[in-house]
N, C-alpha and C. Protein backbone atom coordinates (compact mmCIF):
# COMPACT_ATOMS: atom_id res chain seq x y z
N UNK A 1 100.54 98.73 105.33
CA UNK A 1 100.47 100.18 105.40
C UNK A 1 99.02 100.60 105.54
N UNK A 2 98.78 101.73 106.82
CA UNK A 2 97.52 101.81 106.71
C UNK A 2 96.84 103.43 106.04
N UNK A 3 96.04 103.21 105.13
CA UNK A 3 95.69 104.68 104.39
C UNK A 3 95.52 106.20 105.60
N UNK A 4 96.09 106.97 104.79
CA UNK A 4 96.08 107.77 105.57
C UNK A 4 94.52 108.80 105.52
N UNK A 5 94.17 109.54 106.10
CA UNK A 5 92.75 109.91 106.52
C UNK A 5 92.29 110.80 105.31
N UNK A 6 92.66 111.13 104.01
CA UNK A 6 92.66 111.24 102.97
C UNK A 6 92.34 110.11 102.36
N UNK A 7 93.22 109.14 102.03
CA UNK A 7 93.00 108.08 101.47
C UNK A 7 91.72 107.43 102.24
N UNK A 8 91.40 107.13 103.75
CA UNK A 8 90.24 106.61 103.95
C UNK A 8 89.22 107.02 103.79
N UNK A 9 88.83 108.75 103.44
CA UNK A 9 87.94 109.41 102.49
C UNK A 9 87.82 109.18 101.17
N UNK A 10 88.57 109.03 100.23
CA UNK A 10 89.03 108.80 99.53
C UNK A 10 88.42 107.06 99.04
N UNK A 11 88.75 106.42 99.75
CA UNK A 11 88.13 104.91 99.75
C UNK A 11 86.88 104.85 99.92
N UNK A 12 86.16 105.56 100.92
CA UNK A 12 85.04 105.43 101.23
C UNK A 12 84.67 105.71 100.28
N UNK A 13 84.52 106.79 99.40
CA UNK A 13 83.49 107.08 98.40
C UNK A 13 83.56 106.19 97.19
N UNK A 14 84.83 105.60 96.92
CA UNK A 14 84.90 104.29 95.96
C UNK A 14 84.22 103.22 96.13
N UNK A 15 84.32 103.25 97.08
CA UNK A 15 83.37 101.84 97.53
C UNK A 15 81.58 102.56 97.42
N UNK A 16 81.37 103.34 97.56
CA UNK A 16 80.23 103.54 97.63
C UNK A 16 79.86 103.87 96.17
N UNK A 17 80.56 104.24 95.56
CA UNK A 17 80.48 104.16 94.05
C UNK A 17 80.72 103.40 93.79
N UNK A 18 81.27 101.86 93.68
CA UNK A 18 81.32 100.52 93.04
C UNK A 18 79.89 100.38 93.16
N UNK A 19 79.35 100.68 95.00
CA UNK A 19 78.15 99.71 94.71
C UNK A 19 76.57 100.36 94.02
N UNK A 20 76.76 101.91 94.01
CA UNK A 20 75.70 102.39 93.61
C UNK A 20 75.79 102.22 91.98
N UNK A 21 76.64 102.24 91.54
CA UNK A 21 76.83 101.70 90.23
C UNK A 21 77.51 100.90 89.20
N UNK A 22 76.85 99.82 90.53
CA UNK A 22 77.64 98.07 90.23
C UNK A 22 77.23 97.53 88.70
N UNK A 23 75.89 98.23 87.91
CA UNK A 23 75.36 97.81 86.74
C UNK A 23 76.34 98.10 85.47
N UNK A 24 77.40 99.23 85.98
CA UNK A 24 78.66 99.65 85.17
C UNK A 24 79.66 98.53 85.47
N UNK A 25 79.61 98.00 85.93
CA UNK A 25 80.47 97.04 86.29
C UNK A 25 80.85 95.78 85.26
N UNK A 26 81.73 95.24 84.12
CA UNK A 26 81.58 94.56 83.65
C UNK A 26 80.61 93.41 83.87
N UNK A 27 79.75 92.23 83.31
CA UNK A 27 79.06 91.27 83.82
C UNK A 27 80.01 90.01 84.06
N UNK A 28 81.10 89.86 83.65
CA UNK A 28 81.97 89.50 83.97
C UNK A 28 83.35 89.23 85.06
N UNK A 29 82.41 90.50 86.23
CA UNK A 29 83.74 91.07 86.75
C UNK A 29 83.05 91.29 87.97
N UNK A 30 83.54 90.58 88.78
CA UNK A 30 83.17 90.56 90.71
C UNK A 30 84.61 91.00 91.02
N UNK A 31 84.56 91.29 92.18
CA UNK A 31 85.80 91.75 93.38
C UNK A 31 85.48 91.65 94.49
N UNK A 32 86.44 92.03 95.40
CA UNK A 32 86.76 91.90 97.03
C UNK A 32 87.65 92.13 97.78
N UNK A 33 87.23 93.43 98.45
CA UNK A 33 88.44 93.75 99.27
C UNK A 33 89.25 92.63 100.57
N UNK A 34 90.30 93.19 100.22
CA UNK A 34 90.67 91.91 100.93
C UNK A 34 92.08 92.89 101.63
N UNK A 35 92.00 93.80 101.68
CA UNK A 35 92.83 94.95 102.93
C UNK A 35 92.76 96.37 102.70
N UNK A 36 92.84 97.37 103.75
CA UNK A 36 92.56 98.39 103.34
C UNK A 36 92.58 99.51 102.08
N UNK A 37 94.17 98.56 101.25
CA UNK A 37 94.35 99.11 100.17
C UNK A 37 94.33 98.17 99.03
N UNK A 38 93.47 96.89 99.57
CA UNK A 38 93.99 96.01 98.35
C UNK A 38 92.51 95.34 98.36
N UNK A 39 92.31 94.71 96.52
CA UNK A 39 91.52 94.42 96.18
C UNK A 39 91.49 92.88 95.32
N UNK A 40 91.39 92.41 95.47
CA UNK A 40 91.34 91.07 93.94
C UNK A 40 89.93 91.49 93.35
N UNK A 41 90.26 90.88 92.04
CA UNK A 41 89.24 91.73 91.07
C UNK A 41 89.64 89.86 90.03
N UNK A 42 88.11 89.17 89.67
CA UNK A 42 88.02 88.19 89.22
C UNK A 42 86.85 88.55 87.73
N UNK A 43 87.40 88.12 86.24
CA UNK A 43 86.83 88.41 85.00
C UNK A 43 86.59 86.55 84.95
N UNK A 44 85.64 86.66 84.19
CA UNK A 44 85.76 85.16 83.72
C UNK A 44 85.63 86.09 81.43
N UNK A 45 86.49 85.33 81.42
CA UNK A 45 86.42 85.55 79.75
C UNK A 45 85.20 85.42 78.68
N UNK A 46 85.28 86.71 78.40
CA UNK A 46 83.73 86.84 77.91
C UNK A 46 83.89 86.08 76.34
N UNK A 47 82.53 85.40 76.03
CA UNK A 47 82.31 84.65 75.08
C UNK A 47 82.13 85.20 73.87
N UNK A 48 82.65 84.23 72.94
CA UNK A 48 83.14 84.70 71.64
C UNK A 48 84.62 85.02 71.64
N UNK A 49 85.27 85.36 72.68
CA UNK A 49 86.50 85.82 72.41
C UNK A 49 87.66 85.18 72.96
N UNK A 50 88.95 84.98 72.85
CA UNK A 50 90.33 83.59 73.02
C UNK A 50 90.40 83.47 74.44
N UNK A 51 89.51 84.48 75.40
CA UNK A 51 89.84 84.07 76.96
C UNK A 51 88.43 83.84 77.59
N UNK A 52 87.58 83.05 76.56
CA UNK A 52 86.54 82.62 76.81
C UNK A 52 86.42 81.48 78.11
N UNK A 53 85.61 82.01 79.09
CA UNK A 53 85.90 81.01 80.20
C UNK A 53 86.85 81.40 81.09
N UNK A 54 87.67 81.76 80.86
CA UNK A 54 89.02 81.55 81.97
C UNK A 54 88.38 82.84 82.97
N UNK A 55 89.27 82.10 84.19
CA UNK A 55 89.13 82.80 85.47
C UNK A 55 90.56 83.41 85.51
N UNK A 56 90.41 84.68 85.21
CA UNK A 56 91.21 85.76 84.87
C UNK A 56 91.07 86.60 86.39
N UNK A 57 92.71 86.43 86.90
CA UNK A 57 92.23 86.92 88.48
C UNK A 57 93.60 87.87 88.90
N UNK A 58 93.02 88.87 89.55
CA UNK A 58 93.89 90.39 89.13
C UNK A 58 94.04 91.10 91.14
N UNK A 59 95.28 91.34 91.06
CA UNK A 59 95.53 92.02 92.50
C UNK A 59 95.51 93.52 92.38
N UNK A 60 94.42 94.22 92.73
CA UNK A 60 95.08 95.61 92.75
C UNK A 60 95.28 96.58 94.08
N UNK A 61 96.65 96.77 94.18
CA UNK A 61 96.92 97.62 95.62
C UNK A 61 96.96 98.79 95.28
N UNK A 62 96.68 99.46 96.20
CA UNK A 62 96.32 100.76 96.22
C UNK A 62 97.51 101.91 97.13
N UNK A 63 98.42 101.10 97.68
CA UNK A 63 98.88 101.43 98.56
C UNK A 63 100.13 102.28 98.07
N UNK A 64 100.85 101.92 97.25
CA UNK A 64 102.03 102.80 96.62
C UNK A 64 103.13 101.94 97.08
N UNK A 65 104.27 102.40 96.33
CA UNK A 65 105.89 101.91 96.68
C UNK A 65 106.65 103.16 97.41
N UNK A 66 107.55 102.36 97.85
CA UNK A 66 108.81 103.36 98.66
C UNK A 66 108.32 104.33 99.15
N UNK A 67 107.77 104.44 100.14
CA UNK A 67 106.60 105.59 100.53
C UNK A 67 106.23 106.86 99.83
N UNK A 68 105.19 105.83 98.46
CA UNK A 68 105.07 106.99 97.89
C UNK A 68 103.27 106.93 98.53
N UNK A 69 102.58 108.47 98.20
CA UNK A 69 101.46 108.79 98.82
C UNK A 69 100.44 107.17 97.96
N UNK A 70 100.68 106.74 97.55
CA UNK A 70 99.59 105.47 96.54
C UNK A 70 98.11 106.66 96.11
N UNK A 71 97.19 105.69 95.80
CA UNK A 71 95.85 105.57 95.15
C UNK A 71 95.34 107.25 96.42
N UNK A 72 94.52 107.61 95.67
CA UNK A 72 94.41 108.71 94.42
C UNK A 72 95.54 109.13 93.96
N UNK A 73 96.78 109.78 94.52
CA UNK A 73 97.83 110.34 94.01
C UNK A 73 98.52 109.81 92.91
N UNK A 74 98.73 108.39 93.41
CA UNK A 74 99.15 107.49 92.20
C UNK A 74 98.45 106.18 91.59
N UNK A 75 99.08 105.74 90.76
CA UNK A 75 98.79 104.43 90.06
C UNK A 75 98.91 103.80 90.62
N UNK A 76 97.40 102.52 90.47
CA UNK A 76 97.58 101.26 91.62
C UNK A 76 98.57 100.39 90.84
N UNK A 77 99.11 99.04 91.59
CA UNK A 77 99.96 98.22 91.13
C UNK A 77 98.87 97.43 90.78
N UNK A 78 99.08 96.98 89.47
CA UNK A 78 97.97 95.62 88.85
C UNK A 78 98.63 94.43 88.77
N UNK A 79 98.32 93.66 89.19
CA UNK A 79 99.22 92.29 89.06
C UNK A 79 97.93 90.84 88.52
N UNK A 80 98.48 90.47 87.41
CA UNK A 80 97.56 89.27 87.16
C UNK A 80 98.32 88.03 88.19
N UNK A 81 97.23 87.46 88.34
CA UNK A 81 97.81 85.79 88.87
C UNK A 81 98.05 84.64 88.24
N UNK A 82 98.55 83.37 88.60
CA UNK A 82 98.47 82.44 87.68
C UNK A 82 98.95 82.51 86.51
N UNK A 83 99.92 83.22 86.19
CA UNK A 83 100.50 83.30 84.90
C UNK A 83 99.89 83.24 84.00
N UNK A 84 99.46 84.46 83.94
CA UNK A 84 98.57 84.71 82.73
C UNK A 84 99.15 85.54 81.87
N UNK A 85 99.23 85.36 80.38
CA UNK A 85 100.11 85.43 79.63
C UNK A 85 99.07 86.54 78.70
N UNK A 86 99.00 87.96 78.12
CA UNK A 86 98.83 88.88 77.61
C UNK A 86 99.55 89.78 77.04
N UNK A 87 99.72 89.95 75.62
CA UNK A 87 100.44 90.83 75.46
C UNK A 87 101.10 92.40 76.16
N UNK A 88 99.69 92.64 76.50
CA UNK A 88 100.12 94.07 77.86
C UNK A 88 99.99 93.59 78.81
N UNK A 89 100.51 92.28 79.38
CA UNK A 89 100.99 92.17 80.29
C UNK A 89 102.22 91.67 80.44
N UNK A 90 102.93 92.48 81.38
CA UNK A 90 104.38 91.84 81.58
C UNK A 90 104.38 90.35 81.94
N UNK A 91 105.62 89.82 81.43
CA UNK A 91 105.66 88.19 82.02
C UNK A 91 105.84 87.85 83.52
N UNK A 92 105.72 88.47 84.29
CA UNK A 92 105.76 88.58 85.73
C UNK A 92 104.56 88.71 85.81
N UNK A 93 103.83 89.63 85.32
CA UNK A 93 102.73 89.60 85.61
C UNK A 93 101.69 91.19 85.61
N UNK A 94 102.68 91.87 85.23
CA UNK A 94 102.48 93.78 86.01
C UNK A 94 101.69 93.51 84.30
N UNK A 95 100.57 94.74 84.43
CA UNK A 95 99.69 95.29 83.53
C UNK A 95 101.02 96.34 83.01
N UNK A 96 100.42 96.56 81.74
CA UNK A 96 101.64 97.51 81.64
C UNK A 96 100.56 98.44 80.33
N UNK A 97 99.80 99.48 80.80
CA UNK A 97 98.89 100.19 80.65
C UNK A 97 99.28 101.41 81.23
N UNK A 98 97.74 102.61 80.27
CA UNK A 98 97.26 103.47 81.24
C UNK A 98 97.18 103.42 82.55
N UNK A 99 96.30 102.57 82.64
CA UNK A 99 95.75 102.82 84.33
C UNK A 99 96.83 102.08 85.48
N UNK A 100 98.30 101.40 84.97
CA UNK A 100 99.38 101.25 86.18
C UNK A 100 100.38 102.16 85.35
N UNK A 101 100.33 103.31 84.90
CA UNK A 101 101.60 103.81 84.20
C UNK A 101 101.46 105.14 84.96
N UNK A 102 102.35 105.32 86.35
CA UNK A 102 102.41 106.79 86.94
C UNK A 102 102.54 107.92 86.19
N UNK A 103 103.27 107.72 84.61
CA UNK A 103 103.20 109.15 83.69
C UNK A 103 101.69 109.71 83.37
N UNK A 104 100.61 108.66 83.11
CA UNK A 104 99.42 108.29 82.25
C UNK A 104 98.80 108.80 83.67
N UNK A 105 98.09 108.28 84.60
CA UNK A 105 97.32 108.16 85.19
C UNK A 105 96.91 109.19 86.31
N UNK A 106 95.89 109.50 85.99
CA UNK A 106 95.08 110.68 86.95
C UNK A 106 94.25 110.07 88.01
N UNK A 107 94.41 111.29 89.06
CA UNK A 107 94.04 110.96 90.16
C UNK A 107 92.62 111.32 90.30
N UNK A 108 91.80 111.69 89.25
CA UNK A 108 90.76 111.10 89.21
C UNK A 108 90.05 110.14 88.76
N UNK A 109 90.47 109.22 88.55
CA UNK A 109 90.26 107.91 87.67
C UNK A 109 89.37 107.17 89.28
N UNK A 110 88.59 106.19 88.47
CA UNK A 110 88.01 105.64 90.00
C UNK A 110 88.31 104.42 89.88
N UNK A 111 87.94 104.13 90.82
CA UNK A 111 87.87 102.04 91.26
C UNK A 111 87.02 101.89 89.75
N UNK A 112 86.13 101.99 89.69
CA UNK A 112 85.12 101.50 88.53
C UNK A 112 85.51 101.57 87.24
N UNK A 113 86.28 102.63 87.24
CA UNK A 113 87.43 102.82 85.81
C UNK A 113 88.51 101.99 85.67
N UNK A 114 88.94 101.76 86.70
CA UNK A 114 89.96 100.83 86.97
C UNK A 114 89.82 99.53 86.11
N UNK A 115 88.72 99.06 87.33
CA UNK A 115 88.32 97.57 86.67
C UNK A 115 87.51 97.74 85.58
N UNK A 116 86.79 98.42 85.53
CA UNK A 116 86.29 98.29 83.61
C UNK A 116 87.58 98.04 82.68
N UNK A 117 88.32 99.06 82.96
CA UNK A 117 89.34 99.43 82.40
C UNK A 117 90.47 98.16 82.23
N UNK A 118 90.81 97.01 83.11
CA UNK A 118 91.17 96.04 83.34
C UNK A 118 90.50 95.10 82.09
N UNK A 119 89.45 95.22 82.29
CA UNK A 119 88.22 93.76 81.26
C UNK A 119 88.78 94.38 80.48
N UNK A 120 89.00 96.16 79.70
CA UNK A 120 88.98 96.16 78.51
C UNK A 120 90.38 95.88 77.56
N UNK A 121 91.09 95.90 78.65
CA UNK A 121 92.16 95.52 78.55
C UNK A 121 92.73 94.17 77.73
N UNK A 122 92.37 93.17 78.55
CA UNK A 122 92.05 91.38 78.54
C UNK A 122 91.53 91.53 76.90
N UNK A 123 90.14 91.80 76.68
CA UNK A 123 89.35 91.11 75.69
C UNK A 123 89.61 92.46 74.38
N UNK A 124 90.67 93.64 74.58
CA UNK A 124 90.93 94.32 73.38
C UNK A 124 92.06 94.51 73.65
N UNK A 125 93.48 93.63 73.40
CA UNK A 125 94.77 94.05 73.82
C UNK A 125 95.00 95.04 72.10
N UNK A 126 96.10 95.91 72.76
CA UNK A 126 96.56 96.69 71.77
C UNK A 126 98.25 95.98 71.65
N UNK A 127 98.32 95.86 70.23
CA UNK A 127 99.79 95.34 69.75
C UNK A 127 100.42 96.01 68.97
N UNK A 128 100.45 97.08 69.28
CA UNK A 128 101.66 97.78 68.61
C UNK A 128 102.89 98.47 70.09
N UNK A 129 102.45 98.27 71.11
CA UNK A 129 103.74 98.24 72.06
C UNK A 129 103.82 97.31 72.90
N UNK A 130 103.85 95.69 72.69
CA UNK A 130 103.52 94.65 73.73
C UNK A 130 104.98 95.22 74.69
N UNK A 131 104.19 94.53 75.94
CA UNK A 131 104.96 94.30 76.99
C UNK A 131 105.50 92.32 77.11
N UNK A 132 104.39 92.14 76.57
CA UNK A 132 105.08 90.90 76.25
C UNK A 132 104.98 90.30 74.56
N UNK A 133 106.03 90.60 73.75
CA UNK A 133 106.30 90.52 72.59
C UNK A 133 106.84 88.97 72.31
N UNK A 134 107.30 88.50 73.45
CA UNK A 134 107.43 87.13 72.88
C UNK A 134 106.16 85.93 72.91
N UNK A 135 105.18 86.59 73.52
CA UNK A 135 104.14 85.68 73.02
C UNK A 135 103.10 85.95 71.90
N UNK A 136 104.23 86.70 71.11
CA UNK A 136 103.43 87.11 69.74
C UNK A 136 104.45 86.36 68.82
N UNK A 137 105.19 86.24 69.16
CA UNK A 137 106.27 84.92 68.39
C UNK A 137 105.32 83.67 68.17
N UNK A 138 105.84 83.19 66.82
CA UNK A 138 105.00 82.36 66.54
C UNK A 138 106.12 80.48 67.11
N UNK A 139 105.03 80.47 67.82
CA UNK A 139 105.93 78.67 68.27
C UNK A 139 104.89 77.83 68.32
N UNK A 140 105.62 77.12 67.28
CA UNK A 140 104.55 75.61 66.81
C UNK A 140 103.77 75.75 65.77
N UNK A 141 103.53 77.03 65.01
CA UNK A 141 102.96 77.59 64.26
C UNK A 141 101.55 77.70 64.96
N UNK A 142 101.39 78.18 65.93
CA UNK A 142 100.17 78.87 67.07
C UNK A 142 100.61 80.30 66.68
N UNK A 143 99.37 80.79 66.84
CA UNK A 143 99.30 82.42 66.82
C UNK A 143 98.62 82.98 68.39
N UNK A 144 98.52 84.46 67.99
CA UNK A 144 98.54 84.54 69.38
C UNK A 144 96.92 84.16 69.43
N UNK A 145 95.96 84.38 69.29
CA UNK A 145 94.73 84.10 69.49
C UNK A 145 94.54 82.12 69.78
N UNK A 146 95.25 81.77 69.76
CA UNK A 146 95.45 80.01 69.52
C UNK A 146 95.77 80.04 71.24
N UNK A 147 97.16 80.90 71.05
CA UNK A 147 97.60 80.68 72.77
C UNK A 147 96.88 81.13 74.21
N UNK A 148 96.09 82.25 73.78
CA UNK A 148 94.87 82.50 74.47
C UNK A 148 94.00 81.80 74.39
N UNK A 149 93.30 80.80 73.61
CA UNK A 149 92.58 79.83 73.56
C UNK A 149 93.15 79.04 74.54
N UNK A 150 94.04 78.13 74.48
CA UNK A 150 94.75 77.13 75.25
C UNK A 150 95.21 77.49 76.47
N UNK A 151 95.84 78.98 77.04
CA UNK A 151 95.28 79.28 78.10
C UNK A 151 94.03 79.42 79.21
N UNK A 152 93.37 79.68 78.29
CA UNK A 152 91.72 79.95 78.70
C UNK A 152 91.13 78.71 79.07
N UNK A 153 91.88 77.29 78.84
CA UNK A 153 91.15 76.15 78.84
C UNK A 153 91.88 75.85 80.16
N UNK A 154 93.07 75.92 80.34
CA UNK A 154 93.45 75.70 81.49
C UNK A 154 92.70 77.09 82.32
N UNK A 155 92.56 77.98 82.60
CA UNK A 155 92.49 78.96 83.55
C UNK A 155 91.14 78.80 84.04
N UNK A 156 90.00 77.83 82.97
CA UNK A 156 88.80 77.67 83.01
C UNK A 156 88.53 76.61 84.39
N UNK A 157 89.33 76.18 84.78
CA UNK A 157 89.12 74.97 85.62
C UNK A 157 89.12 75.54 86.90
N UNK A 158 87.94 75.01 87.62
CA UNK A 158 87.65 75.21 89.35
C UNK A 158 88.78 75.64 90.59
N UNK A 159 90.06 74.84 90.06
CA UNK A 159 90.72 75.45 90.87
C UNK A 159 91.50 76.74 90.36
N UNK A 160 91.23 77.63 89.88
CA UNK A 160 91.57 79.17 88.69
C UNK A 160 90.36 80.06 89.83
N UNK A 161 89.39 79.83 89.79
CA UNK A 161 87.90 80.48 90.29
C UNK A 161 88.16 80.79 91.90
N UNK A 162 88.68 81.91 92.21
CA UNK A 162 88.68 82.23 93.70
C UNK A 162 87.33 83.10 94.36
N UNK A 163 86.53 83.66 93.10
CA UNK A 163 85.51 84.68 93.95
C UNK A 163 84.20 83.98 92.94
């Protein structure tokens, strides 16, 4: 789908705001467009904390469903890769937040909010409404900070690292 001449106004100035104020940018957190409405967005897990290391790697389209108008109007679709396992994240994979929740999300929110907004996500999950509640179940007597560890060791490895 190609943005419509709104949306390619609309883009343009995002992009020009990622890069004029790339120093807002997590230090953790590169991206790359990779189609008119779509982005991969790569965290490596900031230290000190259970997704230390891991190459934490995130799709965000901009484009919308069932022809709806997408990004500004609506919420981008966030999708982690690699099965990455987060409490606010669905087991498929969908963020299940503010910033992909069409009730929540304003159409002034930017690219830069986005992905900040993404890192802060990862390294401060909130647990009082998981989207994924069964990896707060305790199996093996692991907790959840254990299973993010042991994820993070696998996700840490060269072939995880796309950007």
């Amino acid at each position: 789908m190609q943005p419509t001449q709104f949306q390619q106004k609309r883009l343009q100035f995002e992009e020009e705001n990622l890069l004029e104020n790339s120093d807002q940018l997590p230090p953790n957190c590169s991206y790359k467009k990779t189609g008119p409405l779509a982005y991969v967005v790569q965290y490596v897990g900031e230290k000190g904390t259970p997704h230390e290391g891991a190459h934490i790697v995130v799709d965000v389209d901009l484009s919308g469903t069932n022809g709806s108008p997408g990004f500004p109007a609506e919420a981008p679709n966030i999708t982690f890769r690699n099965g990455f396992q987060h409490v606010n994240v669905y087991p498929m994979g969908k963020l299940c937040m503010y910033l992909s929740n069409k009730e929540t999300f304003t159409s002034g929110t930017t690219l830069l909010e986005i992905f900040q907004g993404i890192n802060q996500v990862i390294h401060h999950p909130t647990f009082h409404d998981p989207a994924n509640a069964s990896i707060l179940i305790q199996e093996g007597g692991k907790g959840y900070d254990e299973k993010m560890r042991d994820q993070a060791k696998k996700l840490s490895q060269p072939q995880y690292k796309v950007l």
